[in-house]
Protein backbone atom coordinates (compact mmCIF):
# COMPACT_ATOMS: atom_id res chain seq x y z
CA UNK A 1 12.76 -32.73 -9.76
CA UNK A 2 13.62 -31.46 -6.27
CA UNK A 3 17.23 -31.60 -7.36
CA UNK A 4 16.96 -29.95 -10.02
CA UNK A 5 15.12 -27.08 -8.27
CA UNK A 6 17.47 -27.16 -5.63
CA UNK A 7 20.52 -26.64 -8.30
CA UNK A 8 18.65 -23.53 -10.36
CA UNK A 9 18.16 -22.20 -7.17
CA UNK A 10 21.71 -22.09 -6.74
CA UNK A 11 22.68 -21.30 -10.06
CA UNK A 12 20.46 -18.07 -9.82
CA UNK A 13 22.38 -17.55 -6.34
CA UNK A 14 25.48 -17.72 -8.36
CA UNK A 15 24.56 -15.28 -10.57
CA UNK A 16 23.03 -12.85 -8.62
CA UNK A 17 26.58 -12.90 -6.66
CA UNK A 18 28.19 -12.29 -10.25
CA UNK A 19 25.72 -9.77 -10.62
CA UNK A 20 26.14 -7.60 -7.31
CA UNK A 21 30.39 -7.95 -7.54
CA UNK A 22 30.02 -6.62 -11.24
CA UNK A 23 29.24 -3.37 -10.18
CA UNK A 24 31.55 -2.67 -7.42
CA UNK A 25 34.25 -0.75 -10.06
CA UNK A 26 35.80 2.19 -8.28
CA UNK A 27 37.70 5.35 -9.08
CA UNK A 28 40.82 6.75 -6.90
CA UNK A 29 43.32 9.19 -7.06
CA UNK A 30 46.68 7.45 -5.95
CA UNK A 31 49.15 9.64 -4.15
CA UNK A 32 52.58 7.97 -5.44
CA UNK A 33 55.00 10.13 -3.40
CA UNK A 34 58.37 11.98 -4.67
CA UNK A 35 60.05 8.99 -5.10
CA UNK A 36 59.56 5.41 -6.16
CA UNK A 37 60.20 4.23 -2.47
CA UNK A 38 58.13 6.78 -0.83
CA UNK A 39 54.75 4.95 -1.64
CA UNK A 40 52.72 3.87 0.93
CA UNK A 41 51.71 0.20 1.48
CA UNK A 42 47.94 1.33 0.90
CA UNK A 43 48.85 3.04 -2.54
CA UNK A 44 50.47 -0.31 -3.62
CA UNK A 45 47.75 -2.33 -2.56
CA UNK A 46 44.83 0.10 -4.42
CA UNK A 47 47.28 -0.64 -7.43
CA UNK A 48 47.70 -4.22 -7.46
CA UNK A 49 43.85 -4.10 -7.50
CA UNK A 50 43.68 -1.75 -10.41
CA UNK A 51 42.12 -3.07 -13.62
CA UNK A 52 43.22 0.32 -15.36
CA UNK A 53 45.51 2.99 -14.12
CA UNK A 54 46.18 6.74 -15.83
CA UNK A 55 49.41 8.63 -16.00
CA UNK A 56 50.25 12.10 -16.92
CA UNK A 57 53.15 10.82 -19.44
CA UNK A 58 54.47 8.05 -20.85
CA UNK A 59 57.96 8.92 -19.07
CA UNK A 60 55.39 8.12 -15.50
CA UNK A 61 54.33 5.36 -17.14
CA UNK A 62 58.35 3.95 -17.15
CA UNK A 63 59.25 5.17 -13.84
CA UNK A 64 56.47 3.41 -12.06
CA UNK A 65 56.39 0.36 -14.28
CA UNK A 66 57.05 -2.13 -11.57
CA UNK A 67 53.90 -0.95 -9.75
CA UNK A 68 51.86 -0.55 -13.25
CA UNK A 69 52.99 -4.33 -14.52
CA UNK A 70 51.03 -5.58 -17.31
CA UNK A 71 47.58 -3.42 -16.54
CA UNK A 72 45.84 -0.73 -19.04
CA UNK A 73 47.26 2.39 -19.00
CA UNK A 74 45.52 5.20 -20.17
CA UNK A 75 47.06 8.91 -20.71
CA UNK A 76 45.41 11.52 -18.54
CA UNK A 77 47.29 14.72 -19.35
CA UNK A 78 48.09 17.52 -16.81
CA UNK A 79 47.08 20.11 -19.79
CA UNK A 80 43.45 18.74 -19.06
CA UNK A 81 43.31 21.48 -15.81
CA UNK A 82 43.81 24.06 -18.16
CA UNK A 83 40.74 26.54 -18.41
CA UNK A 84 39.11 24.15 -16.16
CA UNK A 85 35.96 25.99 -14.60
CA UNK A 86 35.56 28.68 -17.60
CA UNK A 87 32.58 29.53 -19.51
CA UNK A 88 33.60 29.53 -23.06
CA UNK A 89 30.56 32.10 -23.81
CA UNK A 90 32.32 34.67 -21.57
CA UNK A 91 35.58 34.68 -23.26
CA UNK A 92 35.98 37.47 -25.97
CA UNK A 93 39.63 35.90 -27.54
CA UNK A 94 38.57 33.67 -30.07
CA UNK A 95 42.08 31.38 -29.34
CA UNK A 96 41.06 31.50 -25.74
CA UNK A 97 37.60 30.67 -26.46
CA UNK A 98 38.03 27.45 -28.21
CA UNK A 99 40.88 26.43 -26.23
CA UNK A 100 38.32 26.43 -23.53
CA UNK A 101 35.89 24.42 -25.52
CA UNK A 102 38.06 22.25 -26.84
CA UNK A 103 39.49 21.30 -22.57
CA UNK A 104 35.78 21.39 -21.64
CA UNK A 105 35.06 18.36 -24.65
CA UNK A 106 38.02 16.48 -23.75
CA UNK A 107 37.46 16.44 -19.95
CA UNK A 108 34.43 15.42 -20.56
CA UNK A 109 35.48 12.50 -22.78
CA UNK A 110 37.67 11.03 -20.36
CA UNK A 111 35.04 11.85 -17.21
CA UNK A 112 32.94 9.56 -19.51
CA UNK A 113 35.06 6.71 -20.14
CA UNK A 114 36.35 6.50 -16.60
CA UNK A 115 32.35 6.51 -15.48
CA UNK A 116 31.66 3.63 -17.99
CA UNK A 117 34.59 1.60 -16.74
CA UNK A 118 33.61 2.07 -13.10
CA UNK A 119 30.30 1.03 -13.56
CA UNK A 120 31.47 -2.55 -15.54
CA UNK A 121 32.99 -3.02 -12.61
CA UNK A 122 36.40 -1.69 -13.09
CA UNK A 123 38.98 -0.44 -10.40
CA UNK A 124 40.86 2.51 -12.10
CA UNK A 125 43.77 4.43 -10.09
CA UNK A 126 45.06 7.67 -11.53
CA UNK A 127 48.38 8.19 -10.31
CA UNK A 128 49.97 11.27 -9.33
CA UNK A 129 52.99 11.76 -8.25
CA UNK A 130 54.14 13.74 -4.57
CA UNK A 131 50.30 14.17 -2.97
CA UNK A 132 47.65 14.48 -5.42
CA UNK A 133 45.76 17.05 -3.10
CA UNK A 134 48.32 20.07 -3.28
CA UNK A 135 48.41 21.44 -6.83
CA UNK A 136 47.42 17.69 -8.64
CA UNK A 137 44.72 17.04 -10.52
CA UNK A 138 41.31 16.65 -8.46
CA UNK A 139 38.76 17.35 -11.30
CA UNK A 140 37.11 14.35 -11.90
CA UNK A 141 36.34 13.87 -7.96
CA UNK A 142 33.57 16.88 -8.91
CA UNK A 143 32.84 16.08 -12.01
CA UNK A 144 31.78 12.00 -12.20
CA UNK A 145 28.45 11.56 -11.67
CA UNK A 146 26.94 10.79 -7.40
CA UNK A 147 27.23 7.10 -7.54
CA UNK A 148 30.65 6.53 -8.68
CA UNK A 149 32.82 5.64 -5.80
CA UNK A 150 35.83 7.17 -5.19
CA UNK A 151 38.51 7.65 -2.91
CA UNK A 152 42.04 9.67 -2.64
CA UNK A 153 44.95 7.95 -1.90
CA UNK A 154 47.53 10.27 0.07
CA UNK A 155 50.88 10.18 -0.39
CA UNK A 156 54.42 11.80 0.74
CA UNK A 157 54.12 15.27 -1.12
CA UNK A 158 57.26 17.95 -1.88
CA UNK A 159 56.31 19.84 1.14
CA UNK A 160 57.29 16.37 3.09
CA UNK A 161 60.15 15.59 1.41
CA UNK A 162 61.96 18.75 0.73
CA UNK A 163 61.45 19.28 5.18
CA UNK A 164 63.08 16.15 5.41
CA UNK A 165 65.86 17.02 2.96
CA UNK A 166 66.52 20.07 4.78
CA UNK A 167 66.56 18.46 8.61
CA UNK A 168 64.67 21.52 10.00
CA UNK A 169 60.25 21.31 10.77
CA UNK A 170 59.15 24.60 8.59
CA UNK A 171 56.45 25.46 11.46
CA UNK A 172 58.87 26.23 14.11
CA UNK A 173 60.07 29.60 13.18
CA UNK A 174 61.74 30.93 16.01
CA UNK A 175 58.87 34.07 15.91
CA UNK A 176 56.48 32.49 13.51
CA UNK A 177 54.25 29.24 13.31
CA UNK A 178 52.83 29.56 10.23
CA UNK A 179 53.81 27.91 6.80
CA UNK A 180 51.93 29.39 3.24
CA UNK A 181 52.25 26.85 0.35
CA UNK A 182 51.92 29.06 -2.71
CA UNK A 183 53.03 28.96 -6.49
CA UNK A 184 53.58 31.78 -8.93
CA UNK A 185 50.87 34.44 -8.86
CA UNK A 186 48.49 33.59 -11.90
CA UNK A 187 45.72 36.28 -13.28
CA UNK A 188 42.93 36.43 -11.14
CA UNK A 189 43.91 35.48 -8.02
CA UNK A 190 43.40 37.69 -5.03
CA UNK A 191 45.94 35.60 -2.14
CA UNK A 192 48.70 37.41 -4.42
CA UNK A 193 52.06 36.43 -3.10
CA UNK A 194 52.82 39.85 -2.43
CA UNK A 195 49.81 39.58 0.37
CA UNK A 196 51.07 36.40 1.86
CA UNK A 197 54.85 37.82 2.14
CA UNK A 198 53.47 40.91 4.54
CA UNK A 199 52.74 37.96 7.31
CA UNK A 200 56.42 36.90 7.17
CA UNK A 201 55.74 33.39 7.65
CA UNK A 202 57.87 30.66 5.71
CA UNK A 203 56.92 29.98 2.36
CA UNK A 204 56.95 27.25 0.96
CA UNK A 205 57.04 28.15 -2.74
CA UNK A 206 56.06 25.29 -5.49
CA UNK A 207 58.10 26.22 -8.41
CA UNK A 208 56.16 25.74 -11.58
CA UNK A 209 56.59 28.75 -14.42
CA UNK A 210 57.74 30.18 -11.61
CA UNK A 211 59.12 33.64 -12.12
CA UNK A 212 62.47 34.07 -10.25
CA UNK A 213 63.47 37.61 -10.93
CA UNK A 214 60.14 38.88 -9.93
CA UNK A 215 59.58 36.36 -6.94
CA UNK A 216 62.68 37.53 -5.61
CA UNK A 217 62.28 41.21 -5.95
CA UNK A 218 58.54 41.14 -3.91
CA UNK A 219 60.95 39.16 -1.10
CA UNK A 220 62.93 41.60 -0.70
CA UNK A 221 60.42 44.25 0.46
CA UNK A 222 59.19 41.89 3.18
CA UNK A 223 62.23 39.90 4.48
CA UNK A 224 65.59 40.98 5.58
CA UNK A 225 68.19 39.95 3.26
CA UNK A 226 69.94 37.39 5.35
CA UNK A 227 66.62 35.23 5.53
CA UNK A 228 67.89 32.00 4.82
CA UNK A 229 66.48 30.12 1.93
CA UNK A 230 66.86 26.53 0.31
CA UNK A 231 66.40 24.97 -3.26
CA UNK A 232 65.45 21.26 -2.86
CA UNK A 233 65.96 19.22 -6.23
CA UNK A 234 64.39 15.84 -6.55
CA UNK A 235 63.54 16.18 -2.92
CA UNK A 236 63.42 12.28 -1.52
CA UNK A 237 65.32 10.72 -3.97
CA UNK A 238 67.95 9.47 -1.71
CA UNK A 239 70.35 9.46 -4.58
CA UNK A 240 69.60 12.27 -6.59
CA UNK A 241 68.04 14.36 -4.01
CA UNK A 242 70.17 18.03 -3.76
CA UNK A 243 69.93 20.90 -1.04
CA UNK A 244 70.88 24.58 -2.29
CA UNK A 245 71.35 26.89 0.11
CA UNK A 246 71.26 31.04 -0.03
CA UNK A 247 69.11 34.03 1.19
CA UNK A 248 67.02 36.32 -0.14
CA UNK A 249 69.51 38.70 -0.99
CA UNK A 250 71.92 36.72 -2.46
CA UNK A 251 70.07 33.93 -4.19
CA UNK A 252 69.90 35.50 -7.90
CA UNK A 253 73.42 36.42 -7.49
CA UNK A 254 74.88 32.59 -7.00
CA UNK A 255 71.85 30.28 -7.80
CA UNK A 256 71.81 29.08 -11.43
CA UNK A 257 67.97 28.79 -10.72
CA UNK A 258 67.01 28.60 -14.94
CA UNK A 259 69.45 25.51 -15.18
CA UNK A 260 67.28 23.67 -12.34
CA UNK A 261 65.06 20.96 -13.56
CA UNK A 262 61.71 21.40 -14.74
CA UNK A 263 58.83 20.86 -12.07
CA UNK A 264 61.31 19.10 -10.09
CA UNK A 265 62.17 21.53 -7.40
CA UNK A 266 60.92 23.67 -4.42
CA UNK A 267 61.68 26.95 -2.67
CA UNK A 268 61.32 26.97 1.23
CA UNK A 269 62.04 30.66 2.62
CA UNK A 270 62.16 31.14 5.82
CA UNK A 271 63.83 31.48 9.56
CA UNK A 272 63.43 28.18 10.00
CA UNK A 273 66.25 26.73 7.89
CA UNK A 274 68.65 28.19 10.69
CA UNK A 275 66.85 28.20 14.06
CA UNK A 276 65.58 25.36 14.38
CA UNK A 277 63.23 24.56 17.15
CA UNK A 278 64.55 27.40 18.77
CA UNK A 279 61.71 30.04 20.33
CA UNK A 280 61.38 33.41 20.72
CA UNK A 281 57.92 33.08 23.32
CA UNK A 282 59.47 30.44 25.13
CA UNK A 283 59.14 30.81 28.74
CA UNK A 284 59.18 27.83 31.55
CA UNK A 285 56.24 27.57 34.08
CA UNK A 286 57.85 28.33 37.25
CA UNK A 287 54.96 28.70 39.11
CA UNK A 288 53.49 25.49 37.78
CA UNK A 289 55.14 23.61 40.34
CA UNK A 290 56.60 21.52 37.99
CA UNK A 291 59.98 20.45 37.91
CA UNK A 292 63.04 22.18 35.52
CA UNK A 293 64.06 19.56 32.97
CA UNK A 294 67.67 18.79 33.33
């Protein structure tokens, strides 16, 4: 009888075990990097743990395939950001209005199915390519529900990559120190680009939509013409990966900029590209009583 106490006991043990471990899922965001050798050890290891993992398109879906493998792969569209935060009751356009409602329903709808999966006990890694936390898509950390657990995954963003590409550190700008990451000016926003060119710092300028002819023109009221500039294309792709250089005056004039590819390219404007580490404050301690480097 003992023995048989004994091995309920246990099997209740067991189960309680299966129990606890059944409820550990988890949610992250997985930084994958600009290219498919630029992920980090920790993003590979979050996805070989992945029961499910989402994907903008099914062209991500290919390109990462030897990371994805066999696992369930769910779509998670970038059109999903779009509208996100509006009040649908506020909007007079009809269009606008249900476009709003209809993003609101089907964020919602995938908010839900990632919470359900999480709380069987699922691992789910949405990957994103660059870093997930400049211009990706961060929704879902705000809106699943307390007790899901997440975490972000960072990874080796265009910033990163299109610095490397170019050999020169964007913060050291001879008379500058400061870099602005900005995008296209949308409706609404009050850091207008316009604003962020009076500081003269280097911009770094994320390229999406982005509106050349009208970029270029604001530049041209705030920096002198000869301020270098560089086009990085498929920045850390070690075989694909293409530097175009120019300046602000003469980049419309010899750039084909509409021929580059589509959200696969970054502006960096700035001293920077020429000087180097070179400073204009620089000025040794004498009275320090330090030695002169040789």
């Amino acid at each position: 009888m003992r023995c048989c106490v004994k091995y309920f006991l246990l099997v209740l043990i067991l189960m309680g075990s299966s129990f606890a471990n059944a409820g550990e899922g988890k949610f992250y965001i997985v930084g994958m990097g600009t290219a498919k050798d630029l992920i980090t050890v920790r993003a590979m290891k979050v996805i070989k743990s992945a029961d499910i993992v989402l994907v903008e398109t099914e062209e991500e879906r290919t390109y990462w395939q030897e990371y994805i493998q066999d696992k369930e792969v769910w779509l998670r569209p970038v059109a999903l950001r779009v509208m996100y935060g509006a009040d649908p009751q506020k909007i007079a356009d009809p269009k606008k209005r249900t476009m709003a409602e209809k993003g609101i329903q089907a964020r919602k709808l995938l908010v839900d199915h990632v919470t359900a999966a999480v709380r069987e006990g699922k691992i789910i890694a949405d990957l994103q390519g660059g870093d997930p936390m400049v211009y990706g898509l961060t929704f879902m950390l705000e809106m699943l529900p307390a007790d899901i657990p997440t975490e972000v995954i960072p990874g080796v963003g265009a910033f990163q990559a299109a610095s490397a590409a170019v050999k020169m550190s964007p913060p050291f700008g001879y008379d500058t120190s400061a870099v602005i990451l900005t995008m296209d000016d949308w409706e609404g926003r009050v850091d207008v680009n316009e604003k962020l060119m009076a500081c003269g710092s280097t911009l770094v300028v994320y390229t999406m939509l982005l509106d050349y002819p009208r970029l270029f023109s604001q530049l041209k009221k705030y920096y002198p013409a000869d301020t270098p500039v560089a086009e990085v294309v498929d920045a850390g792709e070690r075989v694909n990966q293409k530097v175009i250089r120019s300046t602000v005056g003469r980049f419309m004039d010899e750039v084909d900029y509409k021929n580059l590819p589509q959200e696969r390219h970054i502006l960096l404007v700035g001293k920077f590209l020429e000087v180097g580490q070179a400073r204009k404050d620089f000025v040794p301690e004498i009275s320090s009583g330090h030695a002169p480097l040789p």
